[in-house]
PDB file of N, CA and C in Angstrom:
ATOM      1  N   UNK A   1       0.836  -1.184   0.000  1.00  0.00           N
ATOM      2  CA  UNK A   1       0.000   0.000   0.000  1.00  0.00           C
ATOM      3  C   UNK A   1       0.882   1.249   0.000  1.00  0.00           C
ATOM      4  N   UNK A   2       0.446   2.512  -0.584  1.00  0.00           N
ATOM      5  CA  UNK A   2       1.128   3.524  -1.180  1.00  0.00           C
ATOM      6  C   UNK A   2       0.897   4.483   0.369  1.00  0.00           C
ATOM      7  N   UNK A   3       2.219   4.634   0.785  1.00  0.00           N
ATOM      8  CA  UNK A   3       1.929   5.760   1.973  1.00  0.00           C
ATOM      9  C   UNK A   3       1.869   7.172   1.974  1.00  0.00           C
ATOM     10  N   UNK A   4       1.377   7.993   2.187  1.00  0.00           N
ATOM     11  CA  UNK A   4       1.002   9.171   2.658  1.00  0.00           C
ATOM     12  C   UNK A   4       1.565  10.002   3.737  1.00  0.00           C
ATOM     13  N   UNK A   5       2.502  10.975   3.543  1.00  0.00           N
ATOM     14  CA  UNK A   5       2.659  11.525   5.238  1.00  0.00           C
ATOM     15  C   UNK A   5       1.496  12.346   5.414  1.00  0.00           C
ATOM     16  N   UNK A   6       1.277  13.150   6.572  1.00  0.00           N
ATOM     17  CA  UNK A   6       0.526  14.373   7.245  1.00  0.00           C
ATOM     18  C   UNK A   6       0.413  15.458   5.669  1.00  0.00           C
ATOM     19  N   UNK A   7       1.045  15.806   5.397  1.00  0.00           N
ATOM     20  CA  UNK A   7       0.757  16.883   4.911  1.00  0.00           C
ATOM     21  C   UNK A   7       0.264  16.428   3.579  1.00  0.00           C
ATOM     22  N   UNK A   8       0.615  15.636   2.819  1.00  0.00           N
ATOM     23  CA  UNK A   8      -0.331  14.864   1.367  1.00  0.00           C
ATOM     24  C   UNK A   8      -1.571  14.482   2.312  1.00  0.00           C
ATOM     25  N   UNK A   9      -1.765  13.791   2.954  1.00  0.00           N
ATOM     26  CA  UNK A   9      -3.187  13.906   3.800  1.00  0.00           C
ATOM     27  C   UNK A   9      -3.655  15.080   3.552  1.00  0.00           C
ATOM     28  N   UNK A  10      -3.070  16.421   4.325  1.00  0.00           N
ATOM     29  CA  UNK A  10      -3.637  17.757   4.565  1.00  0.00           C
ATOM     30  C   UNK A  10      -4.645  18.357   2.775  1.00  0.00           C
ATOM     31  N   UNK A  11      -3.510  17.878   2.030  1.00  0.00           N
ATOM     32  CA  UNK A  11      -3.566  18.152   0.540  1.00  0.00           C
ATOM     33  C   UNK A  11      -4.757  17.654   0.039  1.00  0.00           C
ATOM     34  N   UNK A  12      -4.935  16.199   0.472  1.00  0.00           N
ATOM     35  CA  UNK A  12      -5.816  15.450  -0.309  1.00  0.00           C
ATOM     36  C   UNK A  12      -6.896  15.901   0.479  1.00  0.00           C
ATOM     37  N   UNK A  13      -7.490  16.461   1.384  1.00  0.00           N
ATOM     38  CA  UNK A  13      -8.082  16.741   2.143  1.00  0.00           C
ATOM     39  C   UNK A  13      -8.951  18.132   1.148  1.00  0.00           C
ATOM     40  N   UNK A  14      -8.178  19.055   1.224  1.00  0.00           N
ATOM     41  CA  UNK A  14      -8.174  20.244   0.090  1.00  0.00           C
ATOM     42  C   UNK A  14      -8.421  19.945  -0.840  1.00  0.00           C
ATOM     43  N   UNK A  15      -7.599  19.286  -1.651  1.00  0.00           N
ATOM     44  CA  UNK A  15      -8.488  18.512  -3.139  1.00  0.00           C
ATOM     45  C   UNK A  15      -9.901  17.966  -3.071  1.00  0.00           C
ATOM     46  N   UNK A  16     -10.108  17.722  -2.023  1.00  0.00           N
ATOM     47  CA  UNK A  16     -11.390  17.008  -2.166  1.00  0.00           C
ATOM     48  C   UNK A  16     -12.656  18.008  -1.621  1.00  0.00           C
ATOM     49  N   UNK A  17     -12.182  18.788  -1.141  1.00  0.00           N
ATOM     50  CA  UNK A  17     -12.944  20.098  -0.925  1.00  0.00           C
ATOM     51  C   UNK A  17     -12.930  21.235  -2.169  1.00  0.00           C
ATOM     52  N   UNK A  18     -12.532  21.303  -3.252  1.00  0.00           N
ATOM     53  CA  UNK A  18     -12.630  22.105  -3.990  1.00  0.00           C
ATOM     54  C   UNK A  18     -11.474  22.317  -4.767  1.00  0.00           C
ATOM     55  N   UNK A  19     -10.366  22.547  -3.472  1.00  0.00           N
ATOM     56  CA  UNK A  19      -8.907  23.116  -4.417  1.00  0.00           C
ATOM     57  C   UNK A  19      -8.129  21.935  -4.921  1.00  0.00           C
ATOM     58  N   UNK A  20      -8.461  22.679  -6.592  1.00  0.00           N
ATOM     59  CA  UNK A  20      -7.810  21.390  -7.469  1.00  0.00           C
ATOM     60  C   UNK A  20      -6.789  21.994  -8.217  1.00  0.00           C
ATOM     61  N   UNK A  21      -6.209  23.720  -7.987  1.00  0.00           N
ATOM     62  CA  UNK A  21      -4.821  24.129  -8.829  1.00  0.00           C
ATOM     63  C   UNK A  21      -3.876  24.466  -7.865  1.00  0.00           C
ATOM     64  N   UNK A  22      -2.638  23.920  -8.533  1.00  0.00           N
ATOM     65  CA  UNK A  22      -1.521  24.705  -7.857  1.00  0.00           C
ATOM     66  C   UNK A  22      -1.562  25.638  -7.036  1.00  0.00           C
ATOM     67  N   UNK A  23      -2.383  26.819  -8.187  1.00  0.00           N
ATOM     68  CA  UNK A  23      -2.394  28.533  -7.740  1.00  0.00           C
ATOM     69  C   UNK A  23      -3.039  28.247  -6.508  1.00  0.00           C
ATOM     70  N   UNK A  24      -4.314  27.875  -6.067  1.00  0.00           N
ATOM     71  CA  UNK A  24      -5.179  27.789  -5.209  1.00  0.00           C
ATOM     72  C   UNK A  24      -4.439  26.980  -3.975  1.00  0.00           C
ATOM     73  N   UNK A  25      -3.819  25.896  -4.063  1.00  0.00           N
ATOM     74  CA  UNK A  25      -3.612  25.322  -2.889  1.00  0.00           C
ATOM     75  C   UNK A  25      -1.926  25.818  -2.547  1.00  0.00           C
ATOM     76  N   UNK A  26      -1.475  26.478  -3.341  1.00  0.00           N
ATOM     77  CA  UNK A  26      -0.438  27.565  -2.701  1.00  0.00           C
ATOM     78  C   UNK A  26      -0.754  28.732  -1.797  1.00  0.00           C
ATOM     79  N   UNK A  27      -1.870  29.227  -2.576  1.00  0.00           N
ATOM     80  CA  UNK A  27      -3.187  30.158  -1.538  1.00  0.00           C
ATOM     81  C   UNK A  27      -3.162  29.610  -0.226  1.00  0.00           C
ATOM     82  N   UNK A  28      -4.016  28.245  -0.215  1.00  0.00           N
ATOM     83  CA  UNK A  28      -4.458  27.917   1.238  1.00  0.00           C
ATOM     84  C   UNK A  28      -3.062  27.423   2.059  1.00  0.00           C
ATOM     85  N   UNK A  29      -2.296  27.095   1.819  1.00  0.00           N
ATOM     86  CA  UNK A  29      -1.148  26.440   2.265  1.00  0.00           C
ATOM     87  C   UNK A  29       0.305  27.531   2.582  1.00  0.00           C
ATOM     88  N   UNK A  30      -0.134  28.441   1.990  1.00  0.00           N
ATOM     89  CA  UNK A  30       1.078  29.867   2.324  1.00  0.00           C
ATOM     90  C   UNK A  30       2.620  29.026   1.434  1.00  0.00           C
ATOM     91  N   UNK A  31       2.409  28.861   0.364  1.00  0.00           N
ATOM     92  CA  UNK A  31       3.658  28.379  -0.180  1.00  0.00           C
ATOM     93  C   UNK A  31       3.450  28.601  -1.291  1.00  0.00           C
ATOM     94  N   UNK A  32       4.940  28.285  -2.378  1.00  0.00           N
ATOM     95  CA  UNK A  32       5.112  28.560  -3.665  1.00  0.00           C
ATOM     96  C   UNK A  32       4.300  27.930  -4.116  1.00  0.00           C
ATOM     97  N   UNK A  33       4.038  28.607  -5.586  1.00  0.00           N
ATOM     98  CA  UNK A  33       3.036  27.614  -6.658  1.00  0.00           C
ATOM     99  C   UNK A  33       3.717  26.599  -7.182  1.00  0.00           C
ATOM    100  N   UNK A  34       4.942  26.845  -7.627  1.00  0.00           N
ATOM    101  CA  UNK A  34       6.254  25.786  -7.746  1.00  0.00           C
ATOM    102  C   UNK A  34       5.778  24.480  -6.645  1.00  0.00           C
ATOM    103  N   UNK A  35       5.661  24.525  -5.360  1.00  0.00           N
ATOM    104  CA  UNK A  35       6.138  23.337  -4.662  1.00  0.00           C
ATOM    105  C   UNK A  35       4.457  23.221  -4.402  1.00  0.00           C
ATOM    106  N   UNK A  36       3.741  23.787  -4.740  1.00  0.00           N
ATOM    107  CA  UNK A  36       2.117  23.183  -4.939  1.00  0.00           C
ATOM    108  C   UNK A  36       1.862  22.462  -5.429  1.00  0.00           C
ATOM    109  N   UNK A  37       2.582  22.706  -6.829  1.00  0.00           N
ATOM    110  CA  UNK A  37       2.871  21.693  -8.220  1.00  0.00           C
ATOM    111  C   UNK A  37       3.549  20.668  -8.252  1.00  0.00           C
ATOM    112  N   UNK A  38       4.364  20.725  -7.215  1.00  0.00           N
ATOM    113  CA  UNK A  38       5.107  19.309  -7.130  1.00  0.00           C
ATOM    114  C   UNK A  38       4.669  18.818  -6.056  1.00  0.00           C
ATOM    115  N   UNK A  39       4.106  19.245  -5.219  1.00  0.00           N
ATOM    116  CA  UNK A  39       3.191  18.095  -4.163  1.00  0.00           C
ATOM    117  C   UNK A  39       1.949  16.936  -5.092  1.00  0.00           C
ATOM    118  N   UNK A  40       1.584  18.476  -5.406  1.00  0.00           N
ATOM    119  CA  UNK A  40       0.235  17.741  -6.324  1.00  0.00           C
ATOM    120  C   UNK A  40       0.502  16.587  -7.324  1.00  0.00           C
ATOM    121  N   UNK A  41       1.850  16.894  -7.969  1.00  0.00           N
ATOM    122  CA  UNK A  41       1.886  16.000  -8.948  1.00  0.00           C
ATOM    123  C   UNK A  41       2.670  14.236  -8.387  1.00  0.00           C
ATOM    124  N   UNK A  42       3.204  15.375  -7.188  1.00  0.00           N
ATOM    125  CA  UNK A  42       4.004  13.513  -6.370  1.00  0.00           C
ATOM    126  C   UNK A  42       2.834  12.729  -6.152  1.00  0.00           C
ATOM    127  N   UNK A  43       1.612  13.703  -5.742  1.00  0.00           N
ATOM    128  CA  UNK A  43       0.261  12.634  -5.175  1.00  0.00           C
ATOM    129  C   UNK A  43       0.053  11.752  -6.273  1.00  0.00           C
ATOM    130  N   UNK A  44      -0.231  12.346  -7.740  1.00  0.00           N
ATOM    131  CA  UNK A  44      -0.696  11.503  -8.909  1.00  0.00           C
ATOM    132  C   UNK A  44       0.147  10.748  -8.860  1.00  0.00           C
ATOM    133  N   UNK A  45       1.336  10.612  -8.695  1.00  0.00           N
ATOM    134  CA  UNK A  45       2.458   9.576  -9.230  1.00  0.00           C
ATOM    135  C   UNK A  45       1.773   8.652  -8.355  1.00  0.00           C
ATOM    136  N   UNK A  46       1.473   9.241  -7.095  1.00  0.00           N
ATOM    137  CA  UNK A  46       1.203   7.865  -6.260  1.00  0.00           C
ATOM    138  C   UNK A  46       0.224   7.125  -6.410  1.00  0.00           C
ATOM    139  N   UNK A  47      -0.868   7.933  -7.191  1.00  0.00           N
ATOM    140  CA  UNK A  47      -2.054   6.988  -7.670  1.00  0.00           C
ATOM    141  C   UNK A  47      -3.679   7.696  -6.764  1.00  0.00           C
ATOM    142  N   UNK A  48      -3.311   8.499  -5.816  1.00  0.00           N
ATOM    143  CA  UNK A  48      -3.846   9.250  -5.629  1.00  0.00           C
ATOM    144  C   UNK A  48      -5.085  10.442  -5.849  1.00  0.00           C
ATOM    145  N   UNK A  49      -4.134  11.283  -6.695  1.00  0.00           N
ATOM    146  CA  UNK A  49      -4.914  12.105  -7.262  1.00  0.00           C
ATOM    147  C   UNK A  49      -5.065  11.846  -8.973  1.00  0.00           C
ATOM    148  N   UNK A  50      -5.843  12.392  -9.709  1.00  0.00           N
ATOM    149  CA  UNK A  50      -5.873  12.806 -11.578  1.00  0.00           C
ATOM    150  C   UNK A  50      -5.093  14.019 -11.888  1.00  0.00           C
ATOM    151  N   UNK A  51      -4.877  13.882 -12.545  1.00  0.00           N
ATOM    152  CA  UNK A  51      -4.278  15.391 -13.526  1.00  0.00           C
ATOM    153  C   UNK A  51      -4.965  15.714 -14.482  1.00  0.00           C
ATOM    154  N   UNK A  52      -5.678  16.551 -14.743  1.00  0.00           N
ATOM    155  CA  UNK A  52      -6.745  16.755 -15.797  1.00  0.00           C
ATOM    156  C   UNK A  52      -6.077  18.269 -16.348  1.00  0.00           C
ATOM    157  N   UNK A  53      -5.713  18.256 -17.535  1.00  0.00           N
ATOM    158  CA  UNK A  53      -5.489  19.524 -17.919  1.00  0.00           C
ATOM    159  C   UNK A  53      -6.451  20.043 -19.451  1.00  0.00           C
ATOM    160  N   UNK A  54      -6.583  21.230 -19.184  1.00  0.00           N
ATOM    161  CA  UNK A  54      -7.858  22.223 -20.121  1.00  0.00           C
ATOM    162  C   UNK A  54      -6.710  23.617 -20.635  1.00  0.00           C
ATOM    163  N   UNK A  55      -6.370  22.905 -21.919  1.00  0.00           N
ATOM    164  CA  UNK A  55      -5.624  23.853 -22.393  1.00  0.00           C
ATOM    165  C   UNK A  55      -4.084  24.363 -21.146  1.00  0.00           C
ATOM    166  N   UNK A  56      -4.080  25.617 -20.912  1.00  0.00           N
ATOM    167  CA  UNK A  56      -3.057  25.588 -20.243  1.00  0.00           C
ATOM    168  C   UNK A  56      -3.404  25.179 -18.596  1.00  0.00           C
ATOM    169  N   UNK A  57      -4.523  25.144 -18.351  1.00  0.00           N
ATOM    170  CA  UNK A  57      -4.549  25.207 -16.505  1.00  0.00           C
ATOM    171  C   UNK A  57      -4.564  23.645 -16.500  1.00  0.00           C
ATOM    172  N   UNK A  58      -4.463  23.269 -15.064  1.00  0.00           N
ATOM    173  CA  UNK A  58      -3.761  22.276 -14.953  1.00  0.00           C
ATOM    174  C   UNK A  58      -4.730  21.916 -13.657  1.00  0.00           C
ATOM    175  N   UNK A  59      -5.500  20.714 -13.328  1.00  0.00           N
ATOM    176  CA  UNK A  59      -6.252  20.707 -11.889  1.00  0.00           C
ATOM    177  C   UNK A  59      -5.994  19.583 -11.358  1.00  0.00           C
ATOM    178  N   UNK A  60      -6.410  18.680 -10.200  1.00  0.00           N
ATOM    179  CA  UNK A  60      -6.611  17.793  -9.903  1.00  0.00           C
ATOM    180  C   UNK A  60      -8.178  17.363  -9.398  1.00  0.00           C
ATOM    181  N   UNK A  61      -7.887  15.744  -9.093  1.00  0.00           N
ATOM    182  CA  UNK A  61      -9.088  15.636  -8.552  1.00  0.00           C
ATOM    183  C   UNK A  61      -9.025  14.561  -7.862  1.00  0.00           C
ATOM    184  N   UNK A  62      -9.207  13.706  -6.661  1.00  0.00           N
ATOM    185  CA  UNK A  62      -8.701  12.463  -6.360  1.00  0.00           C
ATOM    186  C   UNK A  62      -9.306  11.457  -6.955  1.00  0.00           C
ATOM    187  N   UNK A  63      -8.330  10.343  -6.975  1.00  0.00           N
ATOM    188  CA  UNK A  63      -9.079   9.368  -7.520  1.00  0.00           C
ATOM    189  C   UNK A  63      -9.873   8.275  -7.042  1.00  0.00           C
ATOM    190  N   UNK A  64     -10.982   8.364  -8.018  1.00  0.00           N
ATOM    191  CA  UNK A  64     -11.921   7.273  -7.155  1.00  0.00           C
ATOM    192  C   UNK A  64     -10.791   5.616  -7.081  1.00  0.00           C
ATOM    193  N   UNK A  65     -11.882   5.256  -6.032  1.00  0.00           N
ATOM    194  CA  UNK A  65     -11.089   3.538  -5.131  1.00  0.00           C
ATOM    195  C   UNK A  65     -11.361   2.892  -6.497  1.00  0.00           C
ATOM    196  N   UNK A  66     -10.816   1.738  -6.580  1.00  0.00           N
ATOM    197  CA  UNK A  66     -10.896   0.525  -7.133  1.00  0.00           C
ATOM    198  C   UNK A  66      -9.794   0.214  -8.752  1.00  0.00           C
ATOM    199  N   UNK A  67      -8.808   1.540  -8.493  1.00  0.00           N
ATOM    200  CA  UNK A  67      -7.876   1.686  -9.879  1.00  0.00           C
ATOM    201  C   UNK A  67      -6.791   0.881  -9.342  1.00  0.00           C
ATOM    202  N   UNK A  68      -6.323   0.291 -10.038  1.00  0.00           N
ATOM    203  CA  UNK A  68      -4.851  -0.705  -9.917  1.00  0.00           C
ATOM    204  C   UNK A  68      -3.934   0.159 -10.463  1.00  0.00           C
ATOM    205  N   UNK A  69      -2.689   0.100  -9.760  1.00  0.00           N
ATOM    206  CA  UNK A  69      -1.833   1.375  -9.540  1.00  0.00           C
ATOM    207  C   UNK A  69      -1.266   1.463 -10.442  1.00  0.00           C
ATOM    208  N   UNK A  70      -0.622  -0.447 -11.018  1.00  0.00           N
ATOM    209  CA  UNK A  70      -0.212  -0.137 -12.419  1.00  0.00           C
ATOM    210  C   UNK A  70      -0.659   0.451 -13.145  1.00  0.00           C
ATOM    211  N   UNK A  71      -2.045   0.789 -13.807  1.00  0.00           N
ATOM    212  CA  UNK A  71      -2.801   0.833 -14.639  1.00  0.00           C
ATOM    213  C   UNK A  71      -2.501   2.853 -14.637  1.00  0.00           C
ATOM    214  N   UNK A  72      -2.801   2.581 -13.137  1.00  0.00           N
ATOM    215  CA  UNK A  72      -2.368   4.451 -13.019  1.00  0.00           C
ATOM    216  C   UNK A  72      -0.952   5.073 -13.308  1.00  0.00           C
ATOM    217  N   UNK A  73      -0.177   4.313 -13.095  1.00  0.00           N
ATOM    218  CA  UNK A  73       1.280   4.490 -13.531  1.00  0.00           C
ATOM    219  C   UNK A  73       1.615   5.042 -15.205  1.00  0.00           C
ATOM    220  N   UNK A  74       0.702   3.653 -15.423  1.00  0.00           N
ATOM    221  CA  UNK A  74       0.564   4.076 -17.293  1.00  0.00           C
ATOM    222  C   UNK A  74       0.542   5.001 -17.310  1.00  0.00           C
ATOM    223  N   UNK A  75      -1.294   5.437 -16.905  1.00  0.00           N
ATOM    224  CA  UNK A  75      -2.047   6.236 -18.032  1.00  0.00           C
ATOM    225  C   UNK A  75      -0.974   7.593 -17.412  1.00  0.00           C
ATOM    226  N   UNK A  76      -0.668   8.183 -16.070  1.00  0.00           N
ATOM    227  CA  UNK A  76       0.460   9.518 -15.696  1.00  0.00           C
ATOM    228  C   UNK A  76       1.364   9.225 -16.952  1.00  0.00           C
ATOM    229  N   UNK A  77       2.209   8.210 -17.034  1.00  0.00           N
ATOM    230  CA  UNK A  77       3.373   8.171 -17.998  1.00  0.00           C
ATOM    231  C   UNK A  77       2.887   9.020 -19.671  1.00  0.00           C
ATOM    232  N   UNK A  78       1.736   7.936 -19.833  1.00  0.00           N
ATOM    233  CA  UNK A  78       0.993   8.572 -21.386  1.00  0.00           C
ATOM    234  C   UNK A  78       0.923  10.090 -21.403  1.00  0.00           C
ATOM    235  N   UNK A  79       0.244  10.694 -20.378  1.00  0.00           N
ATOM    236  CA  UNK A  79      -0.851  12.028 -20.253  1.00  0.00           C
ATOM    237  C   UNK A  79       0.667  12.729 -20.178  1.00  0.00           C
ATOM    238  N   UNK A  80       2.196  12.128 -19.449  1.00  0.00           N
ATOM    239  CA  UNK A  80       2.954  13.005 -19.376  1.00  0.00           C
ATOM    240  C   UNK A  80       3.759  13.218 -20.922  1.00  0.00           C
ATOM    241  N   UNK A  81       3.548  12.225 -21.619  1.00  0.00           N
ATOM    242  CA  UNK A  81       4.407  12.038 -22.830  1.00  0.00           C
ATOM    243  C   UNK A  81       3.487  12.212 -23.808  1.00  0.00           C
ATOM    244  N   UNK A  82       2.454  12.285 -23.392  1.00  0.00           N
ATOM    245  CA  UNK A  82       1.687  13.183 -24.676  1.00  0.00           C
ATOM    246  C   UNK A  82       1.907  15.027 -24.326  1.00  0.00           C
ATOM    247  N   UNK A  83       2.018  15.298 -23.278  1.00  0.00           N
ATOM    248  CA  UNK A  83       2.048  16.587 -23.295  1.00  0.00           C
ATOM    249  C   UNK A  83       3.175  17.254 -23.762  1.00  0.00           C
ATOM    250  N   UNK A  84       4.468  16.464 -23.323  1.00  0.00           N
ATOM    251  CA  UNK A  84       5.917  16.320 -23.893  1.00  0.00           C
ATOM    252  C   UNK A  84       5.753  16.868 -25.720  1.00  0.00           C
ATOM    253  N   UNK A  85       5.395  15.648 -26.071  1.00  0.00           N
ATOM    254  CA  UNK A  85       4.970  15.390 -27.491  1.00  0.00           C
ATOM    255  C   UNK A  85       4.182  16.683 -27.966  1.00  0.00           C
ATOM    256  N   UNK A  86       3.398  17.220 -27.621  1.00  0.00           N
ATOM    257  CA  UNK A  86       2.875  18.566 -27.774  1.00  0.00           C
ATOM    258  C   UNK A  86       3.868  19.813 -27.757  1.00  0.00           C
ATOM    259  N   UNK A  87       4.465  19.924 -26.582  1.00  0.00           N
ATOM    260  CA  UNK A  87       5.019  21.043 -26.119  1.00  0.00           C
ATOM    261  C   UNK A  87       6.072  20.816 -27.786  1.00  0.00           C
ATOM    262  N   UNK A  88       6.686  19.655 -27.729  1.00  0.00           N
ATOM    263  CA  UNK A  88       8.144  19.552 -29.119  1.00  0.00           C
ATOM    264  C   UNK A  88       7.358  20.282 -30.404  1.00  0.00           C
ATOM    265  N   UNK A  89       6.205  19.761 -30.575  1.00  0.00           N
ATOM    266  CA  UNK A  89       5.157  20.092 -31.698  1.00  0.00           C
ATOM    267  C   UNK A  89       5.247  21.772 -31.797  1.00  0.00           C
ATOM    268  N   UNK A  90       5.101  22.456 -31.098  1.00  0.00           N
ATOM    269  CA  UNK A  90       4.487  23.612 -30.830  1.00  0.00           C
ATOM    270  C   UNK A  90       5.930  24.266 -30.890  1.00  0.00           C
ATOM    271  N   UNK A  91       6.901  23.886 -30.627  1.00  0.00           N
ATOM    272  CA  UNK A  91       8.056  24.507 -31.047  1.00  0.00           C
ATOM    273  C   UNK A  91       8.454  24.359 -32.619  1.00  0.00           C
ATOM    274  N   UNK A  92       8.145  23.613 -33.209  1.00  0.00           N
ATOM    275  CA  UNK A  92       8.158  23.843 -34.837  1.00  0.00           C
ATOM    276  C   UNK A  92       7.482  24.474 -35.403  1.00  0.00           C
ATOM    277  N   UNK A  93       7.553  25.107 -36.423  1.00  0.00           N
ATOM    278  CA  UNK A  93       7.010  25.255 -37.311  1.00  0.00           C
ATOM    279  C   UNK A  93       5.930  25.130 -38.184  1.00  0.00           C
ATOM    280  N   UNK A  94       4.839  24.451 -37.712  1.00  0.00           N
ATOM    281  CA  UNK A  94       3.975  23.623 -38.582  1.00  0.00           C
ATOM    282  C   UNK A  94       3.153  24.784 -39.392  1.00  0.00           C
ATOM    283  N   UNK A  95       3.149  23.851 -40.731  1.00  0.00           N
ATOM    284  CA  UNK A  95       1.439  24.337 -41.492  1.00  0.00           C
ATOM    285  C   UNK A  95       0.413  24.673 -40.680  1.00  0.00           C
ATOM    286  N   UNK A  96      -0.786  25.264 -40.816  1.00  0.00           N
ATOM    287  CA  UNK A  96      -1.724  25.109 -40.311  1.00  0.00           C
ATOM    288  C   UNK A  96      -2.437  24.025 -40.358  1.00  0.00           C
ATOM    289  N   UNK A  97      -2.303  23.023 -41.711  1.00  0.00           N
ATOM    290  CA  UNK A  97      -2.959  21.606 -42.105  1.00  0.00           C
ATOM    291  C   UNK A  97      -2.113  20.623 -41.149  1.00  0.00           C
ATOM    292  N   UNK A  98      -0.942  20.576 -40.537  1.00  0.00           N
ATOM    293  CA  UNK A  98       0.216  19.942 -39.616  1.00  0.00           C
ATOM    294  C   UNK A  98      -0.541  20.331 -38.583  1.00  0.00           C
ATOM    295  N   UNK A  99      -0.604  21.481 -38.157  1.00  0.00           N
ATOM    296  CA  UNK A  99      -1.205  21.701 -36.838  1.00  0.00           C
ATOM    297  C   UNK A  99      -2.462  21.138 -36.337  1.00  0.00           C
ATOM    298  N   UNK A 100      -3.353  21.430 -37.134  1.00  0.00           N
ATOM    299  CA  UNK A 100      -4.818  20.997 -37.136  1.00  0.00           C
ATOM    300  C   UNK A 100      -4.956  19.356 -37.131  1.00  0.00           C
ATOM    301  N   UNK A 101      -3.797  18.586 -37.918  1.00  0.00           N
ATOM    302  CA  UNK A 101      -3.632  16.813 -37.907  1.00  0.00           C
ATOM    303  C   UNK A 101      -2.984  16.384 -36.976  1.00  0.00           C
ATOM    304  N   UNK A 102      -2.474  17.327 -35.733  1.00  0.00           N
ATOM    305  CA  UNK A 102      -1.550  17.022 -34.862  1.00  0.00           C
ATOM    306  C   UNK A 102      -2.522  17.391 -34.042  1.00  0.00           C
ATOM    307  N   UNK A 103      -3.468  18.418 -33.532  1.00  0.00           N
ATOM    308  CA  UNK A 103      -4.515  18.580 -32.518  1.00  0.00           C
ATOM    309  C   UNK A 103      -5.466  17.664 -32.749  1.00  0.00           C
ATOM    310  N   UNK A 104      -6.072  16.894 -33.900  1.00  0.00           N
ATOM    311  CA  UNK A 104      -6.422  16.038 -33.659  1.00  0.00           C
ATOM    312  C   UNK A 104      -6.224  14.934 -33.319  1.00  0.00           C
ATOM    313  N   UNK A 105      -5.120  14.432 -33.770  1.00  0.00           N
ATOM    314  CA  UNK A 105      -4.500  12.976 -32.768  1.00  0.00           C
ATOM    315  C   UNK A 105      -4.144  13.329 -31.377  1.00  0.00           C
ATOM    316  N   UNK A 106      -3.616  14.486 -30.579  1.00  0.00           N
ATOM    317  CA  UNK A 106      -3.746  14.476 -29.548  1.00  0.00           C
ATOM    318  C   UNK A 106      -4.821  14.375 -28.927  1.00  0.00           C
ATOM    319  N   UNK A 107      -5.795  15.029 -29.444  1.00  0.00           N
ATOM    320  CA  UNK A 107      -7.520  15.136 -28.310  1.00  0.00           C
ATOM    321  C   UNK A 107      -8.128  13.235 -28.946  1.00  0.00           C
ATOM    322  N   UNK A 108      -7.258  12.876 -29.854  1.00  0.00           N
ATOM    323  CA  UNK A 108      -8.008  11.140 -30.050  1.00  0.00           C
ATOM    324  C   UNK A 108      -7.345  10.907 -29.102  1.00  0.00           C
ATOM    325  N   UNK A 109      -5.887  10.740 -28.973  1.00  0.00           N
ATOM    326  CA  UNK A 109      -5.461   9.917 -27.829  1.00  0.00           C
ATOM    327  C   UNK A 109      -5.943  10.711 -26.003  1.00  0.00           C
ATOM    328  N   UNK A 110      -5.790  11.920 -25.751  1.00  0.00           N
ATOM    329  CA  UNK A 110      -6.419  12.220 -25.007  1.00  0.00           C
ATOM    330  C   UNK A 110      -8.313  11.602 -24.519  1.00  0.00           C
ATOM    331  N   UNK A 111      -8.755  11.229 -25.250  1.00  0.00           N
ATOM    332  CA  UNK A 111      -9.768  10.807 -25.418  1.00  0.00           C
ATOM    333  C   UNK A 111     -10.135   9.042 -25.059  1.00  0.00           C
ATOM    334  N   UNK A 112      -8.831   8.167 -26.005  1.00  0.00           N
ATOM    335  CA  UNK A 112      -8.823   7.205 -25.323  1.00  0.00           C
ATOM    336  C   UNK A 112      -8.333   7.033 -23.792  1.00  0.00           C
ATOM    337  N   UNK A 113      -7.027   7.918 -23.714  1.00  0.00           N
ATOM    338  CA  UNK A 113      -6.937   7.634 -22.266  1.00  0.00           C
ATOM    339  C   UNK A 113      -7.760   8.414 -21.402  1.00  0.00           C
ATOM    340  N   UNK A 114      -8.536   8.807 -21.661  1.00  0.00           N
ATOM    341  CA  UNK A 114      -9.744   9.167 -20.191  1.00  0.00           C
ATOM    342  C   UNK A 114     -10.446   8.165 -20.051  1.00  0.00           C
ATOM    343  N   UNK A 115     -11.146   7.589 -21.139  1.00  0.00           N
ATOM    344  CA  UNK A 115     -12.208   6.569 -20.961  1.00  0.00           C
ATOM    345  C   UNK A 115     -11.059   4.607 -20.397  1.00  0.00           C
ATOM    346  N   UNK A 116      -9.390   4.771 -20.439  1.00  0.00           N
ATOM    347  CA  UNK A 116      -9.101   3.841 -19.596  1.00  0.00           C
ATOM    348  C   UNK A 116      -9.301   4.245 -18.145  1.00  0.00           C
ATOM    349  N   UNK A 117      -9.332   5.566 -17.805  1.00  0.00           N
ATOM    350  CA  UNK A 117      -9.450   6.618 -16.270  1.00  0.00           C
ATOM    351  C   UNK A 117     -10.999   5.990 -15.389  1.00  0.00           C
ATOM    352  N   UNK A 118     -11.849   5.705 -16.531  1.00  0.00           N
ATOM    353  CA  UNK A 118     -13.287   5.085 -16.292  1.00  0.00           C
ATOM    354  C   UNK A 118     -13.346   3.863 -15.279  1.00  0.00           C
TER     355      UNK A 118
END
């Protein structure tokens, strides 16, 4: 079983009350947005919380019981290497016809991996 100290408790606690950004739980917590962001995101690693991102903002949400951790391991790895894969994209150059065939295979694969999140 995946342990938790006091203060990812405190966190997940907050997440589940509302605050699901960085910005916000740097707010309630009197700390950088930097180390908001890396609390939040150590939780997902742990299987914990989701990472759901909408264009640039970035939220969480915890995750419901009954996910097998491997399975959560994946889909973080995917959601992180598709965003990877984006960010490289967006530094080239593309056509607008490149761009538009590249936003759509991301929101397909974005798409399959939510419904493995199910």
């Amino acid at each position: 079983m995946i342990q938790v100290t006091e203060r990812e408790k405190e966190i997940l606690n907050l997440v589940r009350t509302g605050t699901s950004s960085p910005t916000e739980l740097a707010g309630k917590l009197q700390i950088s947005q930097s180390g908001a962001s890396q609390a939040l995101q150590k939780l997902a690693e742990k299987g914990k919380l989701v990472r759901k991102k909408h264009g640039r903002e970035v939220n969480y949400e915890v995750m419901a019981k009954g996910y097998d951790s491997d399975d959560l391991y994946f889909l973080f790895q995917a959601y992180n290497s598709l965003s990877q894969v984006w960010a490289y994209l967006m530094s080239k150059k593309l056509s607008r016809e490149e761009l538009d065939h590249a936003r759509q295979a991301r929101d397909t694969l974005e798409k399959i991996l939510a419904k493995k999140q199910r």
